[in-house]
N, C-alpha and C. Protein backbone atom coordinates (compact mmCIF):
# COMPACT_ATOMS: atom_id res chain seq x y z
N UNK A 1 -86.57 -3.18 53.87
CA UNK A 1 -87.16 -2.17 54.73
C UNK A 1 -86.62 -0.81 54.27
N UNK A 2 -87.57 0.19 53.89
CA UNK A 2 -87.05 1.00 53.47
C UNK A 2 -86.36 2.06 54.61
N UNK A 3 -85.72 3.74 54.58
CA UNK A 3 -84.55 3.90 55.56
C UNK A 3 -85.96 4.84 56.88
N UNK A 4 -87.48 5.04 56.23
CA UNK A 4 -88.13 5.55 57.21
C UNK A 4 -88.78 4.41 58.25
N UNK A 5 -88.67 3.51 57.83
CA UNK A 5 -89.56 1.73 58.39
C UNK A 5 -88.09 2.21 59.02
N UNK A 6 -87.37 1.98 59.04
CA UNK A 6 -85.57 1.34 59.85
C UNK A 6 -85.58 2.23 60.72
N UNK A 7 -86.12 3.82 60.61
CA UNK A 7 -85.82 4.84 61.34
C UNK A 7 -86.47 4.74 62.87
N UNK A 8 -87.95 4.40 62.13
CA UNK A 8 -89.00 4.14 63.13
C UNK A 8 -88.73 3.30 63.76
N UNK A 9 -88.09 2.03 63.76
CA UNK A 9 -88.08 0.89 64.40
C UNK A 9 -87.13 1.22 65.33
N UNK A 10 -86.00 2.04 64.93
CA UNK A 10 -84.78 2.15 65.80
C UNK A 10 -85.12 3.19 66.91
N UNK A 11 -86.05 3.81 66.59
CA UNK A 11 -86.96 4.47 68.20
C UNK A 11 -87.63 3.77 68.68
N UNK A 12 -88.40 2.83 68.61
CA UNK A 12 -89.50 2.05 68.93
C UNK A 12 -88.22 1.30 69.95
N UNK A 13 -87.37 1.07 68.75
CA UNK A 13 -86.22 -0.33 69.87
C UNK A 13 -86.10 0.69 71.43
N UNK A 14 -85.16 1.49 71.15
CA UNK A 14 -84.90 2.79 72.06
C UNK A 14 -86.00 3.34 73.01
N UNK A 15 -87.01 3.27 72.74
CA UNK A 15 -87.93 3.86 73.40
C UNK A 15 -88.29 2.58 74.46
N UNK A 16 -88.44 1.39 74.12
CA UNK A 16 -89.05 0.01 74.69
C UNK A 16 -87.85 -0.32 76.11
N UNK A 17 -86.39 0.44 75.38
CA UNK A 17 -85.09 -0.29 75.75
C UNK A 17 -84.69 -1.12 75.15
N UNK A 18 -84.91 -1.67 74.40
CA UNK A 18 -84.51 -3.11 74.17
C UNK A 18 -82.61 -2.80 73.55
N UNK A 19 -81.82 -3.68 74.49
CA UNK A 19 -80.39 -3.31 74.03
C UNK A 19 -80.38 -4.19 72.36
N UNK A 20 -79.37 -3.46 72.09
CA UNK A 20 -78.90 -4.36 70.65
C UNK A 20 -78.33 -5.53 70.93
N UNK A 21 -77.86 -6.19 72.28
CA UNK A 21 -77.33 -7.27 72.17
C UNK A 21 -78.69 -8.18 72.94
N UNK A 22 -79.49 -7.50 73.72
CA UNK A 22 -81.37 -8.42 73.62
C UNK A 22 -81.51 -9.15 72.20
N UNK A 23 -81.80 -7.90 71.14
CA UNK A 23 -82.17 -8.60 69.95
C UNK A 23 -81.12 -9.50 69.11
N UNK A 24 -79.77 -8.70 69.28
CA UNK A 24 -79.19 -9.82 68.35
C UNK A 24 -79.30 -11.57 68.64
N UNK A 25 -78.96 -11.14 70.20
CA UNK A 25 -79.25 -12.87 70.41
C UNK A 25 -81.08 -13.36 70.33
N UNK A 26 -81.86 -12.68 70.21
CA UNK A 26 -83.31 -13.06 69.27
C UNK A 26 -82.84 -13.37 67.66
N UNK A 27 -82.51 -12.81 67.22
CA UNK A 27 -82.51 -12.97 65.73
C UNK A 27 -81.59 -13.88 65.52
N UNK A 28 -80.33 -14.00 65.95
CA UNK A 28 -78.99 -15.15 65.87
C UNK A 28 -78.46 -14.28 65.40
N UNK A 29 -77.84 -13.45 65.25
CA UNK A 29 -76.64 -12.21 64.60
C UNK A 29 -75.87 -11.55 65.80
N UNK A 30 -75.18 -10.94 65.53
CA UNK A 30 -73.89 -9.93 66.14
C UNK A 30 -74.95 -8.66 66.23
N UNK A 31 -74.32 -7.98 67.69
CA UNK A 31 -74.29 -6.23 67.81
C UNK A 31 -74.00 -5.97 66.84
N UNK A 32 -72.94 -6.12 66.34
CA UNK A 32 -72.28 -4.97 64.99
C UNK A 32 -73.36 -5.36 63.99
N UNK A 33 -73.77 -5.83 63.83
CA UNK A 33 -74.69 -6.00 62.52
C UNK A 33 -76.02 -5.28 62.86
N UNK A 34 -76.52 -5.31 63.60
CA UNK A 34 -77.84 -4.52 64.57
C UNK A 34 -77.51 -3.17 64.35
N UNK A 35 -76.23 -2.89 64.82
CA UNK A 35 -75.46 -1.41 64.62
C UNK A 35 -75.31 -1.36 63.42
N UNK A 36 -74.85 -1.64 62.49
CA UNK A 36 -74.63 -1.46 60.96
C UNK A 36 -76.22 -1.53 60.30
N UNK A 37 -76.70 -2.30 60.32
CA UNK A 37 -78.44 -2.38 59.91
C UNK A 37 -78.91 -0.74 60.38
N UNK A 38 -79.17 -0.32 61.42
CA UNK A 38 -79.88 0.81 62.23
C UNK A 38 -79.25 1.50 61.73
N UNK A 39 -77.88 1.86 61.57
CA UNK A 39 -77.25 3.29 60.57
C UNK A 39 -76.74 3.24 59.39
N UNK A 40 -77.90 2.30 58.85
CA UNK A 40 -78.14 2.13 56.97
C UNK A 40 -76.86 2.14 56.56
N UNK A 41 -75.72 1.14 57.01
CA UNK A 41 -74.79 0.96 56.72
C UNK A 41 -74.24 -0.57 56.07
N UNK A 42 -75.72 -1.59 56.69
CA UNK A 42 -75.77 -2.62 55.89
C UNK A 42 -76.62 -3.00 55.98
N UNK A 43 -76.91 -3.91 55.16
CA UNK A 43 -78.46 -4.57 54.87
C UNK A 43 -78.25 -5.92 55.68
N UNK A 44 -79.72 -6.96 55.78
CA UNK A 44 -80.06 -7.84 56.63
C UNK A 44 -80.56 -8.66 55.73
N UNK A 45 -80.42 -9.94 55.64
CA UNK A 45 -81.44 -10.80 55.02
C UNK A 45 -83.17 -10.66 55.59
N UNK A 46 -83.81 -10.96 54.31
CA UNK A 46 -85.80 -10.31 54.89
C UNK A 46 -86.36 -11.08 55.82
N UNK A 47 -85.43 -12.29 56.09
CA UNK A 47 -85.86 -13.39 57.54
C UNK A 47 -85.77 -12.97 58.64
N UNK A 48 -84.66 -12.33 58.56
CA UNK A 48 -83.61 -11.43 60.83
C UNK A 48 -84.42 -10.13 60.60
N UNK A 49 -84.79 -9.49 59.32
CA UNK A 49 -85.47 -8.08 59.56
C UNK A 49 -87.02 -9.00 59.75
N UNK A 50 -87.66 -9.42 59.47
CA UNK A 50 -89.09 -9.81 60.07
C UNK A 50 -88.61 -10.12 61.76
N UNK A 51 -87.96 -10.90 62.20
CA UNK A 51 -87.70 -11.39 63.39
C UNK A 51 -87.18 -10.01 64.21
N UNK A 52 -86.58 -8.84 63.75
CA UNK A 52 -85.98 -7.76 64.49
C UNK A 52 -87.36 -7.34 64.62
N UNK A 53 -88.05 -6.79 63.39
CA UNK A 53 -89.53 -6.05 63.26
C UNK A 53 -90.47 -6.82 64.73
N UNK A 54 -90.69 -8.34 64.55
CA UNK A 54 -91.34 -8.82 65.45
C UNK A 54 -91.16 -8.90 67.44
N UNK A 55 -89.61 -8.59 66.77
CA UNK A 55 -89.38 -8.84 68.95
C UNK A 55 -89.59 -7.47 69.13
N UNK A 56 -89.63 -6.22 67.99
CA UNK A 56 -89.55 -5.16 68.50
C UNK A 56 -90.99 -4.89 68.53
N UNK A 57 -91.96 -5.42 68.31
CA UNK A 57 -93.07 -5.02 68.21
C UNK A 57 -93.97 -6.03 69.55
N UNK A 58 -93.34 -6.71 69.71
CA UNK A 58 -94.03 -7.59 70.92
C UNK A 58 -93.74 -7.28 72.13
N UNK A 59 -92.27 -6.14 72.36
CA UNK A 59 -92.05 -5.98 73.50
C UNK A 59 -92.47 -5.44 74.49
């Protein structure tokens, strides 16, 4: 996902509400990794970013 797709999503999350610890336990991962992902500080395997992309888009 490139860092404007990540940008957008991390308002979309914010805007919906959705906390970081909603999605982590959707995807199976940690807050800190949700937090590290969102401030392009680490990357995600392309399986938990489809599944982040999807709960954030269904909510």
């Amino acid at each position: 996902m490139n860092i404007k797709l990540r940008d957008e999503y991390l308002l979309k999350r914010r805007k919906k509400k959705i906390t970081m610890q909603e999605l982590a336990e959707y995807i199976g991962c940690s807050q800190s990794l949700i937090s590290r992902y969102e401030h392009g500080n680490s990357g995600m395997k392309p399986e938990k970013i489809q599944k982040y992309r999807e709960y954030i888009d269904k909510k």
